[in-house]
C-alpha atoms as a PDB file:
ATOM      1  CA  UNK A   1       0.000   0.000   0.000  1.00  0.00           C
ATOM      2  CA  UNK A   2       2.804   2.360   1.051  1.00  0.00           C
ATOM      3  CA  UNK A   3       4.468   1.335  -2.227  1.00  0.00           C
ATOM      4  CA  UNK A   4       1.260   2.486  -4.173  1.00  0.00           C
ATOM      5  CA  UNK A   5       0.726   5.670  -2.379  1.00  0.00           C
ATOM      6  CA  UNK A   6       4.704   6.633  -3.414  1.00  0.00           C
ATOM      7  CA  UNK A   7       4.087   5.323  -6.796  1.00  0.00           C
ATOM      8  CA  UNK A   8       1.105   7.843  -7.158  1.00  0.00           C
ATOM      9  CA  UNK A   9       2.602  11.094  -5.689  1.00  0.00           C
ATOM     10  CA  UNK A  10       5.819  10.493  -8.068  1.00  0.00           C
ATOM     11  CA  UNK A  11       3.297  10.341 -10.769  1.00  0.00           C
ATOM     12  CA  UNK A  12       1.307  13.461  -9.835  1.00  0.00           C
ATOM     13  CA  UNK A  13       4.778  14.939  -9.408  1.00  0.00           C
ATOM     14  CA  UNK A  14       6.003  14.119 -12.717  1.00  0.00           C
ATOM     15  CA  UNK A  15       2.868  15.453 -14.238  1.00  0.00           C
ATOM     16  CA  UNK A  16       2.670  18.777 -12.353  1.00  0.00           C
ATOM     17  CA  UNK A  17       6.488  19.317 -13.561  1.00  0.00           C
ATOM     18  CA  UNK A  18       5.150  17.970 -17.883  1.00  0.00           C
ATOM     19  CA  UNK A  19       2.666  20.666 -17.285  1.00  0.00           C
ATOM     20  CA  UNK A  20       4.977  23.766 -16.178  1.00  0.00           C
ATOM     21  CA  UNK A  21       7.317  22.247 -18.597  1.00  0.00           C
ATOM     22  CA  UNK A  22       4.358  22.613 -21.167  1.00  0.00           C
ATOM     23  CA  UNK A  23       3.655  26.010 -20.235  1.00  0.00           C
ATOM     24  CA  UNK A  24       6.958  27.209 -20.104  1.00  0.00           C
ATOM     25  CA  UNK A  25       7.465  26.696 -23.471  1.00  0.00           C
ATOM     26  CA  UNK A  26       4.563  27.728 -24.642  1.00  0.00           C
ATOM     27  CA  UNK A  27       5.171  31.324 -23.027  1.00  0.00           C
ATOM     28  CA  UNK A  28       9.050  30.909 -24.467  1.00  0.00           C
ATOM     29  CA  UNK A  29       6.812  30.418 -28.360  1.00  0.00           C
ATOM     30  CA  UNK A  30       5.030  33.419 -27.656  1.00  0.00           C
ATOM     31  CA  UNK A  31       7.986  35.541 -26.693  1.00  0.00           C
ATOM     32  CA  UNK A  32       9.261  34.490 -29.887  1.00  0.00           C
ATOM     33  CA  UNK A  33       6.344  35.240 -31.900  1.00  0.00           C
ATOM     34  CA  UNK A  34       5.914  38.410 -30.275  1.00  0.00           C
ATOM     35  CA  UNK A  35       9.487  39.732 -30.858  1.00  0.00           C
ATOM     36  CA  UNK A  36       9.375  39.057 -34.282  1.00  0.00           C
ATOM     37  CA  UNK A  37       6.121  40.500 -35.126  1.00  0.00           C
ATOM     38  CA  UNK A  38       6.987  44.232 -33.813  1.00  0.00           C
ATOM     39  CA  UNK A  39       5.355  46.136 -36.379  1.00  0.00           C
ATOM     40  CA  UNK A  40       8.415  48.681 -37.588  1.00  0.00           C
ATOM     41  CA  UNK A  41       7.774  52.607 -36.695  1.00  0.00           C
ATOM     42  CA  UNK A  42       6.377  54.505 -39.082  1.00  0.00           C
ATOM     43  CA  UNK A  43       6.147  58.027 -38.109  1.00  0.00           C
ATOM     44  CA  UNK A  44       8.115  60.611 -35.863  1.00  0.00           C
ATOM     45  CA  UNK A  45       8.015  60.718 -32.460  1.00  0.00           C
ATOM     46  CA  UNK A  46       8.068  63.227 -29.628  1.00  0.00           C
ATOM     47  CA  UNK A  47      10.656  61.511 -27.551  1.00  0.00           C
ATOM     48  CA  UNK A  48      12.958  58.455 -27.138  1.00  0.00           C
ATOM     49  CA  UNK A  49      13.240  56.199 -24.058  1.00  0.00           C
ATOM     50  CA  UNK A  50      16.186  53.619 -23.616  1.00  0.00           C
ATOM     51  CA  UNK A  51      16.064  50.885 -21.322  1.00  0.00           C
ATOM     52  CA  UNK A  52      19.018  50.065 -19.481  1.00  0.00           C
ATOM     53  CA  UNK A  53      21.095  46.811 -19.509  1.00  0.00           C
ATOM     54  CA  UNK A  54      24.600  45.705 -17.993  1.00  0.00           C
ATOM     55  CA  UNK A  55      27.331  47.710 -17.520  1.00  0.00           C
ATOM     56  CA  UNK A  56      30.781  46.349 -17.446  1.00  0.00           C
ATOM     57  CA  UNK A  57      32.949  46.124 -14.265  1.00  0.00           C
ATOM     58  CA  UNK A  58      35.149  49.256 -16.387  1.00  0.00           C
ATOM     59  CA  UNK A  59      32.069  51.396 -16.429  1.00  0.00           C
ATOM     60  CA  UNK A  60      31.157  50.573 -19.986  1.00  0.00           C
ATOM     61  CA  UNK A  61      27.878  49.103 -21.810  1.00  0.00           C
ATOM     62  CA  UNK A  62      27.803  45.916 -22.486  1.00  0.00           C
ATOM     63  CA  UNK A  63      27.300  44.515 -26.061  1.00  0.00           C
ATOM     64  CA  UNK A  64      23.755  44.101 -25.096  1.00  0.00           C
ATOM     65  CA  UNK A  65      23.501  47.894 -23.907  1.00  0.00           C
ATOM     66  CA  UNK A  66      25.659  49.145 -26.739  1.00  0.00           C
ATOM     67  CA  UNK A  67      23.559  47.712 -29.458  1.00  0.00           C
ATOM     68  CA  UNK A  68      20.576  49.466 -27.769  1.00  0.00           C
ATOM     69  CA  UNK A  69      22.384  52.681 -27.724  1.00  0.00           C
ATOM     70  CA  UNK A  70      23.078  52.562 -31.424  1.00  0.00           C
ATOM     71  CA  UNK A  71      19.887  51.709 -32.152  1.00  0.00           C
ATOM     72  CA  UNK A  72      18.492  54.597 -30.002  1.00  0.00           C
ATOM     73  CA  UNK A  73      21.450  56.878 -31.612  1.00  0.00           C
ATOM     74  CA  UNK A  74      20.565  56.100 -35.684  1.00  0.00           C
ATOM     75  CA  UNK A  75      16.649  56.864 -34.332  1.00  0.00           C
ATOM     76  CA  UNK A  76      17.791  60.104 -32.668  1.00  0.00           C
ATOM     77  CA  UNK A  77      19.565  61.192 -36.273  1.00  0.00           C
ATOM     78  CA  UNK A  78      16.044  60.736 -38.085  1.00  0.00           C
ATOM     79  CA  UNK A  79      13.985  62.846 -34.769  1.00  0.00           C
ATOM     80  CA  UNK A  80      16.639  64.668 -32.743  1.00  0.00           C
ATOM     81  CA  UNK A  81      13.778  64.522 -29.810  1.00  0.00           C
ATOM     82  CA  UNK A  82      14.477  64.575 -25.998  1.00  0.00           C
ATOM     83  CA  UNK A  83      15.621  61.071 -24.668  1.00  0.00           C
ATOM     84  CA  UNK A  84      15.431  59.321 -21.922  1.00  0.00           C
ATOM     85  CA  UNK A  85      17.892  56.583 -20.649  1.00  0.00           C
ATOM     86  CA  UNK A  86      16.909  54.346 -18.092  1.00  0.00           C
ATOM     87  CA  UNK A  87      18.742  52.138 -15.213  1.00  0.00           C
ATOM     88  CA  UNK A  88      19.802  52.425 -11.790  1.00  0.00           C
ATOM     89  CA  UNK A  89      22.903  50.799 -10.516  1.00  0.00           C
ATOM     90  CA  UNK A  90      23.128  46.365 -10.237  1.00  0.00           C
ATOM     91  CA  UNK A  91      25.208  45.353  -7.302  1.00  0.00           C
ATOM     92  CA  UNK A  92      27.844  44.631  -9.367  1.00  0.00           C
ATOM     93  CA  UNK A  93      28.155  47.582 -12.093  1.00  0.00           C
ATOM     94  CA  UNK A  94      30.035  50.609 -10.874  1.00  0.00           C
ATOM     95  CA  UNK A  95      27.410  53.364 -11.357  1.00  0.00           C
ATOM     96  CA  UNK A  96      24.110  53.405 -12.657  1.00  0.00           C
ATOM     97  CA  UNK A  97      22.960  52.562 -16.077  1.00  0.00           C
ATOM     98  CA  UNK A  98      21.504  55.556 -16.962  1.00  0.00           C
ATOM     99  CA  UNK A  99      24.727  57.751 -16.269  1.00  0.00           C
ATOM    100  CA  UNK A 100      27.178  55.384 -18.481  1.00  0.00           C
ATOM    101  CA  UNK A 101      24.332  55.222 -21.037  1.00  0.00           C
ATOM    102  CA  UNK A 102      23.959  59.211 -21.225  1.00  0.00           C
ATOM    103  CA  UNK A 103      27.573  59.120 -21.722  1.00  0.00           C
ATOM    104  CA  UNK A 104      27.725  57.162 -24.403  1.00  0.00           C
ATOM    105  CA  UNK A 105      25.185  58.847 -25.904  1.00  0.00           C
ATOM    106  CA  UNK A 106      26.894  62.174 -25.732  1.00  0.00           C
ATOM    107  CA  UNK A 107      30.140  60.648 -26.989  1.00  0.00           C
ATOM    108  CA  UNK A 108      27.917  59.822 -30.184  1.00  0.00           C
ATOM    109  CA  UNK A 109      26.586  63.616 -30.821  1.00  0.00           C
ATOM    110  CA  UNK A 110      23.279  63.784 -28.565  1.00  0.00           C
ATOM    111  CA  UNK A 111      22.538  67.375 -27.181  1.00  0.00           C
ATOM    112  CA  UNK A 112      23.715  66.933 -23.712  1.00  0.00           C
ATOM    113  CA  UNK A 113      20.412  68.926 -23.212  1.00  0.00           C
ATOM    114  CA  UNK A 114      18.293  66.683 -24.758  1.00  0.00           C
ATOM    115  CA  UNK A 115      19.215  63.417 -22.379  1.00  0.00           C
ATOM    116  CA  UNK A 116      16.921  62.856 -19.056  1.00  0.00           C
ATOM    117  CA  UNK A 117      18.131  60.501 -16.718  1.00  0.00           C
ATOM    118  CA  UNK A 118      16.432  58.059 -14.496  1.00  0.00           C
ATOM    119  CA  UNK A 119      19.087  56.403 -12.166  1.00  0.00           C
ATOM    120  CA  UNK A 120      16.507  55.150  -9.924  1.00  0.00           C
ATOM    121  CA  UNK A 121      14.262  52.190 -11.813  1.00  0.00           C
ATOM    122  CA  UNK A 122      15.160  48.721 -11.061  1.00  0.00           C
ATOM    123  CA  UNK A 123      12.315  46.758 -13.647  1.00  0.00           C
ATOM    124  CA  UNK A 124      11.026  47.729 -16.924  1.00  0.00           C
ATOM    125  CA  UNK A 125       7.722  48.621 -15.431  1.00  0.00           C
ATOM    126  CA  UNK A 126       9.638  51.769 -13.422  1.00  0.00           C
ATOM    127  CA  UNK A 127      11.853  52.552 -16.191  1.00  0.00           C
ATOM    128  CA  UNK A 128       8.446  53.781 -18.072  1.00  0.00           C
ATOM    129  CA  UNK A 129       6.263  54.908 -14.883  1.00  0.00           C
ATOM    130  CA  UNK A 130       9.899  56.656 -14.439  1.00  0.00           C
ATOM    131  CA  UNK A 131      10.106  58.016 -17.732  1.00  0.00           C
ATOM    132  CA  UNK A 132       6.714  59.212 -18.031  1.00  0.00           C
ATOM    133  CA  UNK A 133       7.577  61.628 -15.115  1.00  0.00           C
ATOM    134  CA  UNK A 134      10.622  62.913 -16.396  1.00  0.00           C
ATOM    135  CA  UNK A 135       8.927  63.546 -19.849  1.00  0.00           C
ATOM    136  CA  UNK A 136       6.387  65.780 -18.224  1.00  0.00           C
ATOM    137  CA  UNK A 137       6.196  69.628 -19.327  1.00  0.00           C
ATOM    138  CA  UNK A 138       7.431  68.296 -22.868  1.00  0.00           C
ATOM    139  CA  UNK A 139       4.574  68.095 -25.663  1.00  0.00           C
ATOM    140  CA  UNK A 140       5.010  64.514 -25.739  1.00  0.00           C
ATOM    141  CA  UNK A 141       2.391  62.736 -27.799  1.00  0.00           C
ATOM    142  CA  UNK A 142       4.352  59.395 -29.372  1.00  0.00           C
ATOM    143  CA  UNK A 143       7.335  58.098 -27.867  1.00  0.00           C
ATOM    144  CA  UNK A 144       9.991  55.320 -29.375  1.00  0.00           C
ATOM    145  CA  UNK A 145      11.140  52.890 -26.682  1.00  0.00           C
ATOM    146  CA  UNK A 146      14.280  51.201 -27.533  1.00  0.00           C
ATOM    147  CA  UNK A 147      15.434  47.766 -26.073  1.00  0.00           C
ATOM    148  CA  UNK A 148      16.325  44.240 -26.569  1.00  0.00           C
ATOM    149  CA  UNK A 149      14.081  42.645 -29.283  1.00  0.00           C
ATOM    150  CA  UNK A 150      13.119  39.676 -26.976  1.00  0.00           C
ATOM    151  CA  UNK A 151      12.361  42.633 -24.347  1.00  0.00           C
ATOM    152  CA  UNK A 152      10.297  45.062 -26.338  1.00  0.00           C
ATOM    153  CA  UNK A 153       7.149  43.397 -26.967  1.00  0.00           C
ATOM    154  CA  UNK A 154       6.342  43.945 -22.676  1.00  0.00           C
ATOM    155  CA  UNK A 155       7.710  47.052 -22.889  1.00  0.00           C
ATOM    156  CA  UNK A 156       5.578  48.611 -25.399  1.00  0.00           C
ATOM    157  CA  UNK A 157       2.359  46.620 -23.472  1.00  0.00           C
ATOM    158  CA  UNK A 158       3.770  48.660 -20.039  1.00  0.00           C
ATOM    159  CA  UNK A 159       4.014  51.956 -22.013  1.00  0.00           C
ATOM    160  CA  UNK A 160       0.318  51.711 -23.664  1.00  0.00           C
ATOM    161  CA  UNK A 161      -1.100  50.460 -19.846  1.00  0.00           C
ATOM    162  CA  UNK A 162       0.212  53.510 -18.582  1.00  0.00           C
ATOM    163  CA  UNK A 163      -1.034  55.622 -21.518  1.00  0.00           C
ATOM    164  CA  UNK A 164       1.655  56.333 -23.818  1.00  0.00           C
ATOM    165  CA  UNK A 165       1.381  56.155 -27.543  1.00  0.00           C
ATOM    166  CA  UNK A 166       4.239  53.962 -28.071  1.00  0.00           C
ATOM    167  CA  UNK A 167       6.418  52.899 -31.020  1.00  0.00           C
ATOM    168  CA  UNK A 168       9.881  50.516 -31.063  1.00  0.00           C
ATOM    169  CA  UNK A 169      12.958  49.490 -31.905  1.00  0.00           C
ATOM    170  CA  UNK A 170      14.674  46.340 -30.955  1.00  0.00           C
ATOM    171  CA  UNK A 171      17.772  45.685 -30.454  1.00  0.00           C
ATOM    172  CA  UNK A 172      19.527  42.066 -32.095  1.00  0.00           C
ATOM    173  CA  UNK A 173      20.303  39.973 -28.682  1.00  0.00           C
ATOM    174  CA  UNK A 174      23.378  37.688 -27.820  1.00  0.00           C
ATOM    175  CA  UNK A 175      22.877  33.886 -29.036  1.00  0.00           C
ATOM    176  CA  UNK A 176      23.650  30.682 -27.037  1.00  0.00           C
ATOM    177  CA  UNK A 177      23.104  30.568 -22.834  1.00  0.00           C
ATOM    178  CA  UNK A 178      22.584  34.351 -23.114  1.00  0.00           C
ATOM    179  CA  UNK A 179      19.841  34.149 -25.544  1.00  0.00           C
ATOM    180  CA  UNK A 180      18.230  30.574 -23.687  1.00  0.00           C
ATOM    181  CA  UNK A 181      18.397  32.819 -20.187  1.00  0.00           C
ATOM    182  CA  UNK A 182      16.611  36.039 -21.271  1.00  0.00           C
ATOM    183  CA  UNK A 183      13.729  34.421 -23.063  1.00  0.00           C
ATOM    184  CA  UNK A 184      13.312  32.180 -20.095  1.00  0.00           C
ATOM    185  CA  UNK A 185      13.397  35.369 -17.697  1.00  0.00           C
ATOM    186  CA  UNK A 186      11.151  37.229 -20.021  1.00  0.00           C
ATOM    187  CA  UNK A 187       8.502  34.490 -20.307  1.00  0.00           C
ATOM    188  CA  UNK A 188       8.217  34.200 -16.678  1.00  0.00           C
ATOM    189  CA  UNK A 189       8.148  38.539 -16.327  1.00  0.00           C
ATOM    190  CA  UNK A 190       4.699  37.882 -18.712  1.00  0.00           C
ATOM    191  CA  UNK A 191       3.911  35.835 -16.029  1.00  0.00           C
ATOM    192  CA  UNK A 192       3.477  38.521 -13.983  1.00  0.00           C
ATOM    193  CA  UNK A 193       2.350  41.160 -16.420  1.00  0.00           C
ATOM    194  CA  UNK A 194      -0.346  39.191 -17.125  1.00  0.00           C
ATOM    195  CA  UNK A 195      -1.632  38.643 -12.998  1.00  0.00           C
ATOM    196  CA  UNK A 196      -0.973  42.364 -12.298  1.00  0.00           C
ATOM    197  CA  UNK A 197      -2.488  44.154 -15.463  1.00  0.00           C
ATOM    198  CA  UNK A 198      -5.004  41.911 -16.917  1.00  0.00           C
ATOM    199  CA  UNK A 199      -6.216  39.577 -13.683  1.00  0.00           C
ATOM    200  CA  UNK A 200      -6.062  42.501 -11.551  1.00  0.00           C
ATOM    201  CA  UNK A 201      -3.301  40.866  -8.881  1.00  0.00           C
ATOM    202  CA  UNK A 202      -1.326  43.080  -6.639  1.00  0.00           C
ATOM    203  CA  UNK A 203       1.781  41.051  -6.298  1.00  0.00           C
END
């Protein structure tokens, strides 16, 4: 009897894990899908926002975080609008995002005077709520967010919940463990986008 009972809970265990297995990669497809089905922007906009990424122990972007500066940079040459960069600072990065990403920036050409800085958001969801305040008192009626492709999807969903008119860009991302990783981290961040903004959760 004892044997049975052990026999069935390692078989309800083993289906429980087929199932999150199941819906893991089903959220991993629709990442996927929805990365690559960005629609491309196709008008001006009022202002730019950059989300932040890693920043290397020498106080310089990453790859990842350089390729979304350059994409925000050849956007900026087409509308030379106010922009925003995004990112506090990690536990291990030497200052915050934002202020080696405004640096960069200006090394490329960008107004100095056109660059607002938010050192303070930790998530994607602050980096626009953050944004959003630092973008008042400008006539700001379409913004381009910029980020990692696999990223950009939930970041234009964030911008429209909190009632921006929002275009984007995204950046190529790294391939192998790098690539596996983020999609995994961003299917489970849907995860929560999807309790807190359309089951009404307050996690």
């Amino acid at each position: 009897m004892k044997y049975l009972q052990q026999h069935l809970w390692l078989k309800l265990l083993l289906i429980l894990f087929l199932a999150a297995l199941l819906v893991l990669v089903g959220l991993m497809l629709m990442v996927i899908w929805k990365e690559k089905h960005v629609p491309s922007p196709d008008m001006p906009c009022d202002a730019i926002i950059v989300l932040g990424a890693q920043v290397r122990p020498d106080g310089t972007p990453s790859v990842q975080l350089k390729w979304r500066l350059d994409a925000a940079w050849e956007a900026w040459q087409r509308d030379p609008v106010p922009i925003v960069v995004c990112g506090a600072r990690g536990n291990d990065e030497p200052e915050a995002e934002a202020h080696v990403m405004a640096r960069y920036l200006t090394g490329l050409g960008v107004d100095e005077a056109l660059i607002l800085t938010d050192d303070a958001s930790f998530n994607t969801e602050e980096n626009i709520r953050n944004a959003i305040e630092l973008l008042k008192g400008h006539d700001i009626r379409r913004v381009l967010v910029v980020t990692s492709d696999y990223h950009l999807p939930r970041a234009l969903a964030l911008a429209e919940r909190f009632g921006l008119e929002a275009m984007g860009i995204g950046s190529p991302t790294l391939g192998g463990l790098y690539w596996l990783k983020n999609h995994l981290r961003e299917s489970l961040a849907w995860v929560k986008f999807f309790l807190i903004h359309t089951m009404g959760f307050s996690l």
